[in-house]
N, C-alpha and C. Protein backbone atom coordinates (compact mmCIF):
# COMPACT_ATOMS: atom_id res chain seq x y z
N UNK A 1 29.48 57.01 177.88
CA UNK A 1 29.07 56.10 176.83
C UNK A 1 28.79 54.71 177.40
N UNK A 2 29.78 54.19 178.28
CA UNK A 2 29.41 52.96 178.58
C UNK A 2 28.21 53.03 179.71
N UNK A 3 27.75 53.77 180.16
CA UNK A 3 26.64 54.44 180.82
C UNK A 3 25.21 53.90 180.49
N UNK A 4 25.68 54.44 179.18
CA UNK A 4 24.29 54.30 178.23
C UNK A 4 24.50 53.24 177.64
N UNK A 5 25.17 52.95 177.19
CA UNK A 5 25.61 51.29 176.43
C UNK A 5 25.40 50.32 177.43
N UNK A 6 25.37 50.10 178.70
CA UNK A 6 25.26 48.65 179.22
C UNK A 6 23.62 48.63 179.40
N UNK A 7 22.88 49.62 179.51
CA UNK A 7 21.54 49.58 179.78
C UNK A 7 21.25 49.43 178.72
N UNK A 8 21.58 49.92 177.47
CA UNK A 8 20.84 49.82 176.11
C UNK A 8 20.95 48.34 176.12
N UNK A 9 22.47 47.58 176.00
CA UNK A 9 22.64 46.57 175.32
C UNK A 9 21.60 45.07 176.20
N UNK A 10 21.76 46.10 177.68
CA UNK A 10 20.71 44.94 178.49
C UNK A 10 18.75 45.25 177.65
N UNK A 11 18.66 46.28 177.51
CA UNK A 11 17.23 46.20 176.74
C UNK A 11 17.02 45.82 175.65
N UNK A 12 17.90 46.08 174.93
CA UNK A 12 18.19 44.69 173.09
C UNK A 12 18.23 43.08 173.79
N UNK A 13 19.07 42.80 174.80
CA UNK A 13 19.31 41.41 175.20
C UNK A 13 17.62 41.15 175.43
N UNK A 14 16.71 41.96 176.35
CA UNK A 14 15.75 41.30 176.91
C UNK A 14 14.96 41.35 175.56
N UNK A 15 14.79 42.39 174.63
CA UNK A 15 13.38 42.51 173.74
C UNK A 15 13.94 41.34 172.72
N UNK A 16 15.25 40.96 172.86
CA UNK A 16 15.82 39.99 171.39
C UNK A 16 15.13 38.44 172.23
N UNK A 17 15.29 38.40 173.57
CA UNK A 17 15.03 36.88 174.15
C UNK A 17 13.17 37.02 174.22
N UNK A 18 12.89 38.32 174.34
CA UNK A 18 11.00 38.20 174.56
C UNK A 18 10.39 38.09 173.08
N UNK A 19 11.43 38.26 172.37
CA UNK A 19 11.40 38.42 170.26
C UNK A 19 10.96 36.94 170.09
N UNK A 20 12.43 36.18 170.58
CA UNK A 20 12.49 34.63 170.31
C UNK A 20 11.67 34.33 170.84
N UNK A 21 11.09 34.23 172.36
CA UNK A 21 10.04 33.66 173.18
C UNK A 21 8.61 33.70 172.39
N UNK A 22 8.22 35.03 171.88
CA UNK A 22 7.07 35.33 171.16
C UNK A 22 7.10 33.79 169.88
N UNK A 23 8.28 34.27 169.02
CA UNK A 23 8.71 33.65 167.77
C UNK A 23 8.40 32.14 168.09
N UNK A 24 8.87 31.78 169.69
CA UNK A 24 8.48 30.23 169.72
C UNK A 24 7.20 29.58 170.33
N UNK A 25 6.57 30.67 170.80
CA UNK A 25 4.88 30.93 171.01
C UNK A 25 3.75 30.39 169.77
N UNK A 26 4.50 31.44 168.75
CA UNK A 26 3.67 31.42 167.46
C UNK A 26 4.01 29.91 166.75
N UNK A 27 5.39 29.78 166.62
CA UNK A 27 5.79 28.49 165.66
C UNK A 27 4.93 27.40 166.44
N UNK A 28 4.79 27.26 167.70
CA UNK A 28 3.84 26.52 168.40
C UNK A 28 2.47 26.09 168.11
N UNK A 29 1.96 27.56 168.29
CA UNK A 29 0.42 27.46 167.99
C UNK A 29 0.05 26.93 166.30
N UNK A 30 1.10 27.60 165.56
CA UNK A 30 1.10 26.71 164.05
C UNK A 30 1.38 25.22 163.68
N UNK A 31 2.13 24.97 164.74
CA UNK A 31 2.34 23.63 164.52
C UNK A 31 1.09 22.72 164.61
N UNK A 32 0.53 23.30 166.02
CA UNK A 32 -1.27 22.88 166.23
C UNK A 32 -2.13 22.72 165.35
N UNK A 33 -2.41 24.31 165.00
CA UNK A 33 -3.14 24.36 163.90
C UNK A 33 -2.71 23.62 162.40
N UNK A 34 -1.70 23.24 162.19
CA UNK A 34 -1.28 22.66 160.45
C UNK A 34 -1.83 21.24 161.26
N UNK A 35 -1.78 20.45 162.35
CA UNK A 35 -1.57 19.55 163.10
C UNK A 35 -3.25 18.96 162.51
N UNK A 36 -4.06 20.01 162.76
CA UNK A 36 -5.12 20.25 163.06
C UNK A 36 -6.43 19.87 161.87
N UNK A 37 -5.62 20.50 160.91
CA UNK A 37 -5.58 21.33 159.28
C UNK A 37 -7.01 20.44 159.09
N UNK A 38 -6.36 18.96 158.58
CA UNK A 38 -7.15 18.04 158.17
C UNK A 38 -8.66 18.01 158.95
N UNK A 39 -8.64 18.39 160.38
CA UNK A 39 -9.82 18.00 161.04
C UNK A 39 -10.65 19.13 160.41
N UNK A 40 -10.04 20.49 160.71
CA UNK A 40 -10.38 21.59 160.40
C UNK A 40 -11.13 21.64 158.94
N UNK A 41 -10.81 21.43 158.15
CA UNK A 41 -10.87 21.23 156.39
C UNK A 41 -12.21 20.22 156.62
N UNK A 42 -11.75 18.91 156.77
CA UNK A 42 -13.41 18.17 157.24
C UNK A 42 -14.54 18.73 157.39
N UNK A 43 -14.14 19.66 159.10
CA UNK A 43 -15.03 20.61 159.38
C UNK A 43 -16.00 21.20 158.51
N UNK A 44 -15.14 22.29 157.54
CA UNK A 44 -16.02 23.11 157.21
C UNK A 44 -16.14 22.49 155.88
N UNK A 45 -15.84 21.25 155.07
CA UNK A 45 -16.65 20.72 154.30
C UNK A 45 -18.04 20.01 154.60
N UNK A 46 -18.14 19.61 155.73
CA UNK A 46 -18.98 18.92 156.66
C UNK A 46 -20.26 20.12 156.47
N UNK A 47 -19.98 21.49 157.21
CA UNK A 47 -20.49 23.05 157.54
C UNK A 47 -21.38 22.92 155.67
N UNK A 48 -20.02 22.86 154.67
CA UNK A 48 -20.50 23.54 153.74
C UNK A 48 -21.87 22.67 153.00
N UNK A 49 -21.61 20.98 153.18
CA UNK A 49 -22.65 20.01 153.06
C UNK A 49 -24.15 20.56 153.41
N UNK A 50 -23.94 20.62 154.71
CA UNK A 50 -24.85 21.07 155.67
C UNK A 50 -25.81 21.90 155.20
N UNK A 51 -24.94 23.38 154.52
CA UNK A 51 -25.48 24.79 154.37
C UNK A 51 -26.31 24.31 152.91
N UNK A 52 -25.51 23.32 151.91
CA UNK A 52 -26.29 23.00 150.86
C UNK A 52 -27.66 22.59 150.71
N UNK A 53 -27.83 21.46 151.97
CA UNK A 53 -29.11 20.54 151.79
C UNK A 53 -30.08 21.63 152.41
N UNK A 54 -29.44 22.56 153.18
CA UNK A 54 -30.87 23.31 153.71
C UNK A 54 -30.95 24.03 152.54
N UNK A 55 -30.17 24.89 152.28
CA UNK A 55 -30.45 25.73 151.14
C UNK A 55 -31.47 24.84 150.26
N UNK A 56 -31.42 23.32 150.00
CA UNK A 56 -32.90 23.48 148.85
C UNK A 56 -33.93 23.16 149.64
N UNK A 57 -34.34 23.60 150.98
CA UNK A 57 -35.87 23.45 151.11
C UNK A 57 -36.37 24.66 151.06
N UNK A 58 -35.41 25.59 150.62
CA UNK A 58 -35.27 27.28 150.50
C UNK A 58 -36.02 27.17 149.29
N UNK A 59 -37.28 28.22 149.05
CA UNK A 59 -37.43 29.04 147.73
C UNK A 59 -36.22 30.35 147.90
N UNK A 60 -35.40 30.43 146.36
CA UNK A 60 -34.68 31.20 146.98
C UNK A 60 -35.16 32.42 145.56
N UNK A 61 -34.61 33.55 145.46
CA UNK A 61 -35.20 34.48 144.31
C UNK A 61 -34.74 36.08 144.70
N UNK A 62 -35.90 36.93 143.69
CA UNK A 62 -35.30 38.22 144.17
C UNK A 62 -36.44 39.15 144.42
N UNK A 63 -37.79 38.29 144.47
CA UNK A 63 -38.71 39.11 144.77
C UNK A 63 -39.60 38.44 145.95
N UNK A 64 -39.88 39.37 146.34
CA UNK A 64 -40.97 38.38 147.31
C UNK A 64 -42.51 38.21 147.16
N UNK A 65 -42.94 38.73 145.95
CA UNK A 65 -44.16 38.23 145.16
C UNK A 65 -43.82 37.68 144.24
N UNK A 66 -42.59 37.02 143.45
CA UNK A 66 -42.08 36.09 142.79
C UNK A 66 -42.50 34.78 143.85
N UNK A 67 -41.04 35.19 144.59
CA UNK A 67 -41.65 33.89 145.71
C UNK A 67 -42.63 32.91 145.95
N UNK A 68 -43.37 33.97 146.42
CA UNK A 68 -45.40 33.75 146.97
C UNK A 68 -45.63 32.86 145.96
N UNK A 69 -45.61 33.54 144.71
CA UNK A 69 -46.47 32.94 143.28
C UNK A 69 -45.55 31.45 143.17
N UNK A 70 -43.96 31.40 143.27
CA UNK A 70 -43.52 30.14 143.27
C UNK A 70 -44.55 29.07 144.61
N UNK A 71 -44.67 30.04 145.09
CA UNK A 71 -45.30 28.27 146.41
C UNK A 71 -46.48 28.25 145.80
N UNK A 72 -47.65 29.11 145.36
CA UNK A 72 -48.62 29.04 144.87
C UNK A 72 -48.68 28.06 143.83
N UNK A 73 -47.84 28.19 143.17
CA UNK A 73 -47.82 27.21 142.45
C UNK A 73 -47.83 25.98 142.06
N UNK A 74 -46.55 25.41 142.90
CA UNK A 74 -45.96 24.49 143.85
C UNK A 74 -47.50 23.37 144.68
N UNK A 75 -48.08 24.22 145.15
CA UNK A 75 -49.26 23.95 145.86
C UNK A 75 -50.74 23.25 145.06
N UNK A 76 -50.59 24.18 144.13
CA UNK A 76 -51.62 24.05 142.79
C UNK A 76 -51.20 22.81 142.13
N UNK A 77 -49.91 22.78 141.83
CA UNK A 77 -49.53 21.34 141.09
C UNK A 77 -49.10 20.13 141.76
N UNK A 78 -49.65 20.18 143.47
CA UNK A 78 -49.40 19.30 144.33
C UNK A 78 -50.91 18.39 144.60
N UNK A 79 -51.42 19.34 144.49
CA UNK A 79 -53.00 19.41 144.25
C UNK A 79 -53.65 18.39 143.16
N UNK A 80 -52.90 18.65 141.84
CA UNK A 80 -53.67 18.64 140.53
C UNK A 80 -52.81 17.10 140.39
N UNK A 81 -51.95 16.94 140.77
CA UNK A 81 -51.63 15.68 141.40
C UNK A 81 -51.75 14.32 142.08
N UNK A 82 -53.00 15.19 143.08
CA UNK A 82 -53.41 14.18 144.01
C UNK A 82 -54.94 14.20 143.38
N UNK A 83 -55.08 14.76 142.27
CA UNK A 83 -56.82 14.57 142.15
C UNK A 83 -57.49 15.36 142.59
N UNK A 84 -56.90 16.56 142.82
CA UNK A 84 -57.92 17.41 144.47
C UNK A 84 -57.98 19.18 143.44
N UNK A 85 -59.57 19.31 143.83
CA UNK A 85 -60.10 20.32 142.84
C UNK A 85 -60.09 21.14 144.12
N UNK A 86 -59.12 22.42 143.63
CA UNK A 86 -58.98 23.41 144.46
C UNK A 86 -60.23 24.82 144.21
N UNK A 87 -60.80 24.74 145.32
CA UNK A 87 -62.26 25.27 145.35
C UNK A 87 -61.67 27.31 145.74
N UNK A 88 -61.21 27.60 146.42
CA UNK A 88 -60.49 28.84 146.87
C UNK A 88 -58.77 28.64 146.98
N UNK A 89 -58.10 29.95 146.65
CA UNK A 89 -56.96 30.12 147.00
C UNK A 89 -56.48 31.44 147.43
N UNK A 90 -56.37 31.49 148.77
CA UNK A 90 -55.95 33.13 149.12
C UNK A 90 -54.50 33.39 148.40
N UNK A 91 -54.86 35.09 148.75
CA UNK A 91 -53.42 35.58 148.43
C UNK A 91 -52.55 35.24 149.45
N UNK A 92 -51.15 34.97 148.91
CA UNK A 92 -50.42 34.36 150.07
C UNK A 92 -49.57 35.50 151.46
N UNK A 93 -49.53 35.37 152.54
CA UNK A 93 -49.52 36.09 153.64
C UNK A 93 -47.84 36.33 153.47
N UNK A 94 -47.39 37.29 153.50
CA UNK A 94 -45.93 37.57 153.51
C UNK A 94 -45.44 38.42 154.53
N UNK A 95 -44.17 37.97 155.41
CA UNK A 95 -43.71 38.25 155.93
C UNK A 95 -41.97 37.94 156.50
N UNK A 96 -41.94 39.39 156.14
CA UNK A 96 -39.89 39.53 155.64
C UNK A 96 -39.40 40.09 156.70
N UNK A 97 -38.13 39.66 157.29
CA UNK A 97 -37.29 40.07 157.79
C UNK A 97 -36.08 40.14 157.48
N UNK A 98 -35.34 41.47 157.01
CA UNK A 98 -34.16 41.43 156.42
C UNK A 98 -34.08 40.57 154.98
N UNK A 99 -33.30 39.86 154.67
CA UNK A 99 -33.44 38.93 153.39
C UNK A 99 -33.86 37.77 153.68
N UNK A 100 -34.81 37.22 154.71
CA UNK A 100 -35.98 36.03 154.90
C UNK A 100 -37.14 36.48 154.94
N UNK A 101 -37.85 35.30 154.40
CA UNK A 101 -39.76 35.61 153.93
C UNK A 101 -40.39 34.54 154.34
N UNK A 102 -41.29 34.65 155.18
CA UNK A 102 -41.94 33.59 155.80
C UNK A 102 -43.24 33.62 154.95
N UNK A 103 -43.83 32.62 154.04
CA UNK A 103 -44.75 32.68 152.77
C UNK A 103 -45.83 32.12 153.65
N UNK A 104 -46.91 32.29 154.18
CA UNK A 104 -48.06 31.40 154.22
C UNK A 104 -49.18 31.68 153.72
N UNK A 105 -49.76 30.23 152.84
CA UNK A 105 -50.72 30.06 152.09
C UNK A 105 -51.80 29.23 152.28
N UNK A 106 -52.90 29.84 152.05
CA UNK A 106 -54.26 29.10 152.36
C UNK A 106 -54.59 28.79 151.40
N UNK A 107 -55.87 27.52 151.51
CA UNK A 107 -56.92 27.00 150.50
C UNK A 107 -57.62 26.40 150.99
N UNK A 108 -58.68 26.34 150.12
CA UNK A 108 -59.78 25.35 150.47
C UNK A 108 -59.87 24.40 149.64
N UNK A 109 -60.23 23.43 149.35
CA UNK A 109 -60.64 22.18 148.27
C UNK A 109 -61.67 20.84 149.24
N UNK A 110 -62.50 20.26 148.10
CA UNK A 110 -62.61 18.97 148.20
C UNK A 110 -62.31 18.05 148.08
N UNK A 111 -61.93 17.04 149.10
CA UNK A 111 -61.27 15.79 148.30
C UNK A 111 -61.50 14.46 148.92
N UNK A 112 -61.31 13.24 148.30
CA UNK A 112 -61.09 12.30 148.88
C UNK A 112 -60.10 11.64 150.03
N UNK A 113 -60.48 10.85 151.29
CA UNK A 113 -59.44 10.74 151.89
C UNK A 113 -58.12 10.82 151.38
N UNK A 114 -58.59 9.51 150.35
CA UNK A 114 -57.21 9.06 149.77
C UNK A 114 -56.52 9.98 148.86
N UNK A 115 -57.51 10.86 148.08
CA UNK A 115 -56.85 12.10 147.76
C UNK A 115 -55.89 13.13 148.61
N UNK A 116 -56.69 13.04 149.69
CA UNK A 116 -56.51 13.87 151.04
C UNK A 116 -54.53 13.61 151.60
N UNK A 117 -54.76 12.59 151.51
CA UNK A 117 -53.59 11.47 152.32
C UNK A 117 -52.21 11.88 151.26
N UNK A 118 -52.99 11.59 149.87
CA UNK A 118 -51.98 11.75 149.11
C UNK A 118 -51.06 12.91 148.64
N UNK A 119 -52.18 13.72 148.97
CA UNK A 119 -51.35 15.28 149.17
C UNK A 119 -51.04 15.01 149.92
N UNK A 120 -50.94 15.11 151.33
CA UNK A 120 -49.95 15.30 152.33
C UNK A 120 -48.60 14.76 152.55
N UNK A 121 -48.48 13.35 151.69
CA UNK A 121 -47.72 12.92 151.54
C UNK A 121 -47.05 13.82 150.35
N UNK A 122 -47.33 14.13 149.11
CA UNK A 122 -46.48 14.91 148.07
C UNK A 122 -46.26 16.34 148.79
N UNK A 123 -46.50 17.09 149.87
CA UNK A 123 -46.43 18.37 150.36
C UNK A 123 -45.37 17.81 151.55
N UNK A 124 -45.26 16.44 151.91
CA UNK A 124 -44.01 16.47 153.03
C UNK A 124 -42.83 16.08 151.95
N UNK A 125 -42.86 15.80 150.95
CA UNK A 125 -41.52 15.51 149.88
C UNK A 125 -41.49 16.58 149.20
N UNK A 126 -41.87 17.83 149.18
CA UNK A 126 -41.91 18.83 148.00
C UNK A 126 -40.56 19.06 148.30
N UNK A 127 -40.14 19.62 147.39
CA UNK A 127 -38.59 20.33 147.54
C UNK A 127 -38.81 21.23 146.57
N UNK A 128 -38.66 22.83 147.06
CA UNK A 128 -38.34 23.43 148.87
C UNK A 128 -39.77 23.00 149.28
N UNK A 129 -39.21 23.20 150.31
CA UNK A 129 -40.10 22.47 151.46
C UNK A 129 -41.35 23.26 151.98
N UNK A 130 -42.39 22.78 151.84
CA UNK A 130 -43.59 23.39 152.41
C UNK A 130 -43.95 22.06 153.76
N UNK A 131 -44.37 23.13 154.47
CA UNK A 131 -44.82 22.78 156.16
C UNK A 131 -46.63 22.67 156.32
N UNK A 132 -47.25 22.33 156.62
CA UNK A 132 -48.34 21.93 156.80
C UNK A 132 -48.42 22.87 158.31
N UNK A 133 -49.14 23.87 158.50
CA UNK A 133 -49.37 24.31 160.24
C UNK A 133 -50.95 24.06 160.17
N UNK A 134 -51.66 24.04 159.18
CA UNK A 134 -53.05 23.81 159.35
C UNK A 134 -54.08 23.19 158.89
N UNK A 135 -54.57 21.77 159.13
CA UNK A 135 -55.18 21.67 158.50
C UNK A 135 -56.96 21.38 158.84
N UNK A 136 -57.90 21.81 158.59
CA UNK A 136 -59.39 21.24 159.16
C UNK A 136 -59.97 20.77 157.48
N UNK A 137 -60.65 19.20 158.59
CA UNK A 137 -61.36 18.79 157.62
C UNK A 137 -62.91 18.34 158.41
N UNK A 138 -63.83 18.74 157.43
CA UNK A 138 -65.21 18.34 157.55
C UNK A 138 -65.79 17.54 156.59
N UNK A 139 -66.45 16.26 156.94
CA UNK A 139 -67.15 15.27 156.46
C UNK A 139 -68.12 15.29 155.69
N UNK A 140 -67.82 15.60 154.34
CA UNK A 140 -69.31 15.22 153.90
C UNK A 140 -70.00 14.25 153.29
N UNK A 141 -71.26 14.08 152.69
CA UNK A 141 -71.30 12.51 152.35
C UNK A 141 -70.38 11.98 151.11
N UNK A 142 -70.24 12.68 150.24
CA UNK A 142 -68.90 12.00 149.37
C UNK A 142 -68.29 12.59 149.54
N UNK A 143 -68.06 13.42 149.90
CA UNK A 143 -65.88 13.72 150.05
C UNK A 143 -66.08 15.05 151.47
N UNK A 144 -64.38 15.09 151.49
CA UNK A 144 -64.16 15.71 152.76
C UNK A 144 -64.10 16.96 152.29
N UNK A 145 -64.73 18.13 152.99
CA UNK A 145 -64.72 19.61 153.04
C UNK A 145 -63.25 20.35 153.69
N UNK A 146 -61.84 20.76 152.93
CA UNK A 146 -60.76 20.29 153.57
C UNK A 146 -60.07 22.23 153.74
N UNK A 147 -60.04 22.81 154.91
CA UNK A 147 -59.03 23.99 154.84
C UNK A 147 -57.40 23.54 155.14
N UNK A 148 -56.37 24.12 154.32
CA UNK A 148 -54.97 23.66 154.57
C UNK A 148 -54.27 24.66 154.43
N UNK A 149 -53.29 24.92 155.09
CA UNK A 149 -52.40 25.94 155.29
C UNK A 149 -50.86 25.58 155.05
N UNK A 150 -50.09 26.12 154.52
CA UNK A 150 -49.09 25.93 154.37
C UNK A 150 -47.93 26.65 154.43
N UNK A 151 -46.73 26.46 155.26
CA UNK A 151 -45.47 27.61 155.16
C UNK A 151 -44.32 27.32 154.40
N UNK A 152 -43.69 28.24 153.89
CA UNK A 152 -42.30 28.06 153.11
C UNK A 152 -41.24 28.62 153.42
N UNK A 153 -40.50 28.80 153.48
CA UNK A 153 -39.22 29.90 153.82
C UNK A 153 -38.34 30.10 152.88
N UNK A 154 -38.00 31.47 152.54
CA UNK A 154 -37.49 31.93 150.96
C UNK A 154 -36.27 32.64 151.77
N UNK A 155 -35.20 33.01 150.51
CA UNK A 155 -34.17 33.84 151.23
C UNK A 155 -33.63 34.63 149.89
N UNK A 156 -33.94 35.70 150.01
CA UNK A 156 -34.06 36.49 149.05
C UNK A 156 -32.65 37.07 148.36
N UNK A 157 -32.76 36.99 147.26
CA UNK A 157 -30.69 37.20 146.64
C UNK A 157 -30.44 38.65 146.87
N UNK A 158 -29.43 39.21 147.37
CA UNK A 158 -28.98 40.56 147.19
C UNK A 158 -29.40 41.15 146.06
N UNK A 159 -28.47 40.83 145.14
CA UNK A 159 -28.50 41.21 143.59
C UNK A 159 -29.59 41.21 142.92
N UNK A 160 -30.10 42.13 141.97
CA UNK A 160 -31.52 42.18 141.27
C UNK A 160 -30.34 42.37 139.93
N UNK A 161 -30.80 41.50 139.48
CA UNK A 161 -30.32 41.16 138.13
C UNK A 161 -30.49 42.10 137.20
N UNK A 162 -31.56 42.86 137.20
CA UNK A 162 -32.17 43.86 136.04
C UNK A 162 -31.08 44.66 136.10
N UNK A 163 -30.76 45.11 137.44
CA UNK A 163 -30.39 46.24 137.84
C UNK A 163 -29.13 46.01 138.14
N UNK A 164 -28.71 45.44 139.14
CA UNK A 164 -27.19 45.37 139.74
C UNK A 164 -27.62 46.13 140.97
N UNK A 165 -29.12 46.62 141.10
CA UNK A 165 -28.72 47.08 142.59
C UNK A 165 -29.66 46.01 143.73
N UNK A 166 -29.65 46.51 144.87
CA UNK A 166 -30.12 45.61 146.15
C UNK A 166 -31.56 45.71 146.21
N UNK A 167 -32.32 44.97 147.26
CA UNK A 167 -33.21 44.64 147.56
C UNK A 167 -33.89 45.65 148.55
N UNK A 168 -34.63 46.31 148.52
CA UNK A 168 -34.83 47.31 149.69
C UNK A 168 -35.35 46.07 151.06
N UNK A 169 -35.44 46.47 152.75
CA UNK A 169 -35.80 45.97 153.09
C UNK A 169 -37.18 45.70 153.48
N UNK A 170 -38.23 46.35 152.44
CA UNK A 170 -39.64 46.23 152.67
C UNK A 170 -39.87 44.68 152.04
């Protein structure tokens, strides 16, 4: 008995002191982290700020010809705005990956510089945000002959409301 008893009681002694050692490992690293808390908390209010302001240059929705038709729109009344008679409007170019949609939209119109100017200025303040990647203009004797291109970025909701079910990934 005492055989087995001094080896046992020596392997309780070591796993009870590697128990405490662990026990004062952890109370450690917590002390850090509560230490910490406040920076931490900042942090990811800081993170969550962040995630907000981008989120609105987002069209956000549950279709992605909803979408389209939102920038189309968007575009049309950016337009009708600046004075500028929109002569063509393509269908808008879509392209999804997973639950992001990269929207780009063409047009043509005539307009005055200052028409010209003034859209560009209401298309860099739109909120969500449309991008300008293209624009050509040709001179004519009263007004400018103008092609413009424009991108948006959408992020499409899980949930379809009608339904309760998901979004396929086409």
């Amino acid at each position: 008995m005492v055989a087995q008893g001094i080896p046992f009681a020596l392997k309780s002694y070591d796993e009870g002191v590697d128990s405490i050692d662990t026990f004062r490992g952890k109370r450690k690293r917590l002390k850090k982290l509560l230490a910490r808390s406040d920076y931490w908390k900042a942090e990811f209010d800081k993170t969550n700020q962040k995630q907000q302001q981008l989120e609105q240059l987002l069209y956000v929705g549950q279709s992605p010809d909803l979408m389209a038709g939102r920038v189309q729109s968007t575009l049309k009344t950016l337009t009708k705005n600046s004075q500028i008679k929109v002569d063509s409007m393509s269908l808008p170019d879509l392209q999804q990956y997973d639950d992001w949609l990269l929207i780009t939209q063409s047009m043509t119109f005539k307009a005055s510089a200052v028409a010209l100017m003034k859209l560009l200025a209401l298309i860099k303040k739109a909120q969500p945000q449309l991008i300008v990647t293209d624009l050509q203009v040709r001179s004519r004797r009263t007004s400018l002959s103008c092609t413009l291109k424009v991108v948006a970025f959408s992020r499409l909701n899980q949930e379809d409301s009608s339904n309760g079910g998901t979004i396929n990934g086409t």
